[in-house]
Protein backbone atom coordinates (compact mmCIF):
# COMPACT_ATOMS: atom_id res chain seq x y z
CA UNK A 1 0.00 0.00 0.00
CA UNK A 2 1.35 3.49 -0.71
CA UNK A 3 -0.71 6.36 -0.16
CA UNK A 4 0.33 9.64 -0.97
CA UNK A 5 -1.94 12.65 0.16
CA UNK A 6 -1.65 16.91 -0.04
CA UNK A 7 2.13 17.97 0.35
CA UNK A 8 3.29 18.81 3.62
CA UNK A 9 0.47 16.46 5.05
CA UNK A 10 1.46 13.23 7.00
CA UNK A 11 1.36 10.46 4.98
CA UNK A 12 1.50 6.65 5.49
CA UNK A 13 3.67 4.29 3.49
CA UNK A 14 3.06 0.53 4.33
CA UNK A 15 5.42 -2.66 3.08
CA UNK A 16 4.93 -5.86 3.68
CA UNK A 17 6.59 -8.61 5.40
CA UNK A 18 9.07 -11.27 4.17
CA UNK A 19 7.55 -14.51 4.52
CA UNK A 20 10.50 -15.70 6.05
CA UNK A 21 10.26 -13.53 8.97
CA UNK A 22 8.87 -14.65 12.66
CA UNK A 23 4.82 -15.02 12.73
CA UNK A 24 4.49 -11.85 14.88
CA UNK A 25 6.27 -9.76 12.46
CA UNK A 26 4.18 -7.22 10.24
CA UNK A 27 6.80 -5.71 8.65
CA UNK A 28 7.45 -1.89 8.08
CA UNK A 29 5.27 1.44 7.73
CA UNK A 30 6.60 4.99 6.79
CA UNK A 31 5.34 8.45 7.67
CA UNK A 32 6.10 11.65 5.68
CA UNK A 33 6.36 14.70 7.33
CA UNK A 34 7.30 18.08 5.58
CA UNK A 35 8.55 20.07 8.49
CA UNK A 36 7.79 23.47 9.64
CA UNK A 37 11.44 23.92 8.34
CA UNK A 38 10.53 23.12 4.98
CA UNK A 39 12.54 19.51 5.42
CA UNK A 40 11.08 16.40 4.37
CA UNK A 41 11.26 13.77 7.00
CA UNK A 42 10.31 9.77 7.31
CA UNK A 43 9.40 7.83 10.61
CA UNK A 44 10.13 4.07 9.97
CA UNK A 45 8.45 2.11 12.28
CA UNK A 46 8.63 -1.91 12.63
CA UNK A 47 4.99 -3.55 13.29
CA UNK A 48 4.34 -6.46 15.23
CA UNK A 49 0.82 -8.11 15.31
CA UNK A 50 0.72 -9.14 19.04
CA UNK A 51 1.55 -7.74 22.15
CA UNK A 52 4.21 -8.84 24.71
CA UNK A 53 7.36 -8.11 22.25
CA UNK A 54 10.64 -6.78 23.28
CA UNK A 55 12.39 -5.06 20.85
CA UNK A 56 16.21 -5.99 20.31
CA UNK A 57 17.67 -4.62 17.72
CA UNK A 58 17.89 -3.40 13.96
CA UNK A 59 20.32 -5.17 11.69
CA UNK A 60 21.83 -6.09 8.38
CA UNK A 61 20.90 -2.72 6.94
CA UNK A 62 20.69 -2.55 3.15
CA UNK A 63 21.28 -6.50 2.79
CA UNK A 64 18.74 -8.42 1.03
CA UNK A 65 19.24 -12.56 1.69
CA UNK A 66 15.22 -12.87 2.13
CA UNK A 67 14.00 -12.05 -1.46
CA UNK A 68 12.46 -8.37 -0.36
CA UNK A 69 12.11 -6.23 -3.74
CA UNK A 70 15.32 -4.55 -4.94
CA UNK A 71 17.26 -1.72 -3.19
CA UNK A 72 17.00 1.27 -5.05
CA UNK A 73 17.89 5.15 -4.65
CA UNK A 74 19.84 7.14 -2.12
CA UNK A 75 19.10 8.04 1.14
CA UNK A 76 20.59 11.75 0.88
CA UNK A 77 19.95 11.92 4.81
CA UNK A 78 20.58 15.33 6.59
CA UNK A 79 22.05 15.76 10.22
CA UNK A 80 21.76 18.47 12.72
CA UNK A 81 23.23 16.79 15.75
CA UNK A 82 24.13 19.26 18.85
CA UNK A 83 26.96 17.86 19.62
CA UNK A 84 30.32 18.89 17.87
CA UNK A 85 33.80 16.37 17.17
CA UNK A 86 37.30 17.52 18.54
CA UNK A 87 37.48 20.18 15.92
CA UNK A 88 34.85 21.80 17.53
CA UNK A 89 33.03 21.18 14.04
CA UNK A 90 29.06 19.90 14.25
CA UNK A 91 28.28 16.30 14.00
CA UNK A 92 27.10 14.76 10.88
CA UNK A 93 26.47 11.31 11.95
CA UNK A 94 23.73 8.80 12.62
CA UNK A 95 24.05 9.40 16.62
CA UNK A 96 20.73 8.36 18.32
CA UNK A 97 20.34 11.30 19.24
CA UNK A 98 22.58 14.29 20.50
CA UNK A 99 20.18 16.84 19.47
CA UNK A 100 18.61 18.11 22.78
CA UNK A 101 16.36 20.99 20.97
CA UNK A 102 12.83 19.64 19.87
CA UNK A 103 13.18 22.04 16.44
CA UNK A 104 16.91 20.05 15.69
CA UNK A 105 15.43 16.63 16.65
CA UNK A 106 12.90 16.72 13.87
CA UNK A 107 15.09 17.81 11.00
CA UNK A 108 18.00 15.30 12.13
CA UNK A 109 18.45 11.76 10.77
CA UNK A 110 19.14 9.59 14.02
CA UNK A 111 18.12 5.43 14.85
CA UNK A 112 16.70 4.49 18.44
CA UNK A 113 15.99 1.64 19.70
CA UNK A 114 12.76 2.44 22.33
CA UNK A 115 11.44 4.68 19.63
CA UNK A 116 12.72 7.63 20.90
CA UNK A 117 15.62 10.13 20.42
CA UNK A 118 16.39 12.14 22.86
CA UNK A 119 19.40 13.74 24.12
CA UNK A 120 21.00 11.42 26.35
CA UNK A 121 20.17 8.13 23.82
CA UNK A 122 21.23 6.07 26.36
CA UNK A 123 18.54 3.59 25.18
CA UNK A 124 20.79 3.18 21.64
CA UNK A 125 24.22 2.07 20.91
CA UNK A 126 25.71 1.44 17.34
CA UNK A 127 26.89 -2.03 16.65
CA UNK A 128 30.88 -2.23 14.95
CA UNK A 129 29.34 -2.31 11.56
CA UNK A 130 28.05 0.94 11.72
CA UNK A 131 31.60 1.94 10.09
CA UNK A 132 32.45 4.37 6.51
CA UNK A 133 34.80 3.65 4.24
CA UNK A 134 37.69 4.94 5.34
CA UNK A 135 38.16 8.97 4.85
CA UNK A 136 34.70 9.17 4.08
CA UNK A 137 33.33 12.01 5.41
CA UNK A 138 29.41 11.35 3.69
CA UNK A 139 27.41 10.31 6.26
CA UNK A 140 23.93 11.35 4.31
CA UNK A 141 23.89 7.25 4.48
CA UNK A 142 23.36 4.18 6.82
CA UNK A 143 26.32 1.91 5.86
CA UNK A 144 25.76 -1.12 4.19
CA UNK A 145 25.57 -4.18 7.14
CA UNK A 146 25.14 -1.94 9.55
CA UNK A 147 22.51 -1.60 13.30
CA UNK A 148 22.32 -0.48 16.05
CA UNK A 149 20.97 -2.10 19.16
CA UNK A 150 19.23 -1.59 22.94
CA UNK A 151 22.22 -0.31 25.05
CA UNK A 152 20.61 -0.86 28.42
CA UNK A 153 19.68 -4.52 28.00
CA UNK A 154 18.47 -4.78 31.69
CA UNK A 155 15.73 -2.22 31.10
CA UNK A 156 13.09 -4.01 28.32
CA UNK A 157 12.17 -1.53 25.70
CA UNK A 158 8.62 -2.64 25.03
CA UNK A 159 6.38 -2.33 21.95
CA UNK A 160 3.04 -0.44 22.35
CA UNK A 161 0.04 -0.57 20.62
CA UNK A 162 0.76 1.95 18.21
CA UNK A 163 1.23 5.13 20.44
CA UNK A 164 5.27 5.37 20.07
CA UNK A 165 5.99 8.69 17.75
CA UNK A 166 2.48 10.47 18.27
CA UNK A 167 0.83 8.94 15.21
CA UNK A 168 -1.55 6.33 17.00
CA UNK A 169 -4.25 4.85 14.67
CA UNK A 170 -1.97 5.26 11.30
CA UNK A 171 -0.59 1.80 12.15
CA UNK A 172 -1.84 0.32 8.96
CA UNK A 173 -0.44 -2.93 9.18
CA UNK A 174 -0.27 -4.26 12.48
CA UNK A 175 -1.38 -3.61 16.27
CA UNK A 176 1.90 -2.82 17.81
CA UNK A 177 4.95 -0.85 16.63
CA UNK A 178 7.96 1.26 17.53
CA UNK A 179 9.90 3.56 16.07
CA UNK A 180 13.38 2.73 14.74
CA UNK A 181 14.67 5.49 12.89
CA UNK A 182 13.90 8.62 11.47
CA UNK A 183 15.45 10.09 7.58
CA UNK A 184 15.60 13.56 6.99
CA UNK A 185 16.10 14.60 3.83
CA UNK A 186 17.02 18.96 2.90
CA UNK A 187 14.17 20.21 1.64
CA UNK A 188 10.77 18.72 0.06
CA UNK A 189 11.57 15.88 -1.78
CA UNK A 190 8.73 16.05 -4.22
CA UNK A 191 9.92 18.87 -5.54
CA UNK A 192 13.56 18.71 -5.48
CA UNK A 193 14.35 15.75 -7.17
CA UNK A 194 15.57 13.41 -4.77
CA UNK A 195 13.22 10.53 -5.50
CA UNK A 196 11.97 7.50 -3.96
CA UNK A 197 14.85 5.01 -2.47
CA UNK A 198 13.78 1.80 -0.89
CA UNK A 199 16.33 -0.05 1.77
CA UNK A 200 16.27 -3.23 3.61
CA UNK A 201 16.47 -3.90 7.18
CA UNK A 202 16.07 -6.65 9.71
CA UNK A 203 14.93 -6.50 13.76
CA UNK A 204 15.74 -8.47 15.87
CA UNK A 205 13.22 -9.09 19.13
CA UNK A 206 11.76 -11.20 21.45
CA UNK A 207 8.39 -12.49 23.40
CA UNK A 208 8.94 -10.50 26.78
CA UNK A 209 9.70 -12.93 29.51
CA UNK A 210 11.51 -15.13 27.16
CA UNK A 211 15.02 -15.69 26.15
CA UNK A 212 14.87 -17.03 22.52
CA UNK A 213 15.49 -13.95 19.50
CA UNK A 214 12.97 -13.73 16.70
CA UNK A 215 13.50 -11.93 13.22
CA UNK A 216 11.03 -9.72 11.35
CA UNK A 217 13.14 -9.37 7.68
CA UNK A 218 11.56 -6.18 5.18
CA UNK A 219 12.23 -3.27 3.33
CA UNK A 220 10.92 0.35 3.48
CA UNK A 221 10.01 2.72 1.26
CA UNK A 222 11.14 6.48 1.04
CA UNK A 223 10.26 9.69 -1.06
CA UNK A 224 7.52 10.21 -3.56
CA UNK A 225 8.07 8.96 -7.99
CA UNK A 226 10.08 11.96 -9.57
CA UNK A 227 7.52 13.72 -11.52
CA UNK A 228 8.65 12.55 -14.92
CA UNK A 229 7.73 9.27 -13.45
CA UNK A 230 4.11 10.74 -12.91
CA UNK A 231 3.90 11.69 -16.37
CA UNK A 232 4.91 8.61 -17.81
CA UNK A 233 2.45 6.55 -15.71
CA UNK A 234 -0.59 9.26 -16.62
CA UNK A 235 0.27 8.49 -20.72
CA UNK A 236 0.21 4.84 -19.93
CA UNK A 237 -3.03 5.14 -18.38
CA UNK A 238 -3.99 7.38 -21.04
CA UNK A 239 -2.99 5.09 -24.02
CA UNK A 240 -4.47 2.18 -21.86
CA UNK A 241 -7.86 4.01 -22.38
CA UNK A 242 -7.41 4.71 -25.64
CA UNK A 243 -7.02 1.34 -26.40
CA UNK A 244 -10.49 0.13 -24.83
């Protein structure tokens, strides 16, 4: 399902599951936001169709072993981290979140892993394969392989019943949800001629009270068909008519 509505409106973006993922896995759903900062951003949320789940972690970013449709696009992700490096330069990297200012926090690209970014991110940590080629200094990207994980194992990080990220009763695809991560991309996308991109991704989670990790495996869906692509698709339909 792919719904796209007025610009600057939320919209939801549903894909489905891999059919070799766990039963209680519902696969992926996408909001679009234009900000008030004229920034186009995407909430990725993983679904779950019961309750009781324990989220783990994300994984294997960008690596499709599960037959999910093929990666396409580029993620042109912007950053507007708080923090700074040793240069005293800002941050351009996929922290979970060092941006302490609300306005910041929604026109940053960051991952979580409680479905929430907030300054201290203790909740989050970065696994080892969350690395850039060396000397790269891009980081509009996630790299390919790479997660991120719950840092605070001893404190569960629950999935609700679609309340995580303020858009309760959008979850299109299953009950229960949180949000993993959150692309920001300069400016409205429908009009700049970034495009659609689609990426895989894998979570990793568990039936609370329970020590045995399940996998959800699927691939989600960013930006809206270039408008060239529009036109193309409107004379197909119109030739299609035609031919009736």
């Amino acid at each position: 399902m792919k719904t796209f509505a007025v610009l600057g409106a939320t919209v939801l973006i549903a894909s489905s599951a891999s059919a070799q993922s766990a039963a209680q896995w519902s696969g992926f759903s996408v909001v679009r936001t234009v900000t008030a900062a004229g920034n186009t951003q995407y909430k990725i949320y993983g679904n779950w169709n019961v309750s009781n789940i324990t989220f783990l972690n994300a994984l294997d970013h960008g690596v499709n072993n599960t037959g999910q449709p093929a990666q396409f696009g580029t993620m042109n992700a912007r950053h507007q981290d708080n923090g700074v490096d040793e240069n005293e330069d800002p941050l351009g990297t996929w922290n979970p979140g060092l941006n302490g200012a609300a306005t910041a926090r929604e026109n940053d690209s960051w991952v979580t892993a409680s479905g929430f970014s907030t300054v201290a991110a203790n909740d989050t940590a970065l696994d080892p394969s969350f690395v850039f080629p060396p000397g790269s200094t891009d980081r509009s990207f996630i790299p390919l392989a790479a997660g991120w994980y719950d840092s605070t194992p001893g404190t569960a990080n629950p999935v609700l019943a679609g309340a995580l990220g303020g858009h309760a009763g959008q979850n299109a695809v299953g009950g229960f949800q949180m949000l993993l991560l959150q692309i920001v991309r300069t400016g409205d996308d429908a009009t700049n001629g970034l495009g659609q991109a689609r990426f895989h991704l894998r979570t990793g989670f568990k039936i609370a009270n329970t020590t045995q990790a399940l996998f959800g495996y699927g691939s989600y869906l960013i930006g809206v068909p270039a408008p060239g692509a529009l036109a193309l698709l409107g004379l197909a339909g119109a030739f299609g008519r035609r031919r009736r």
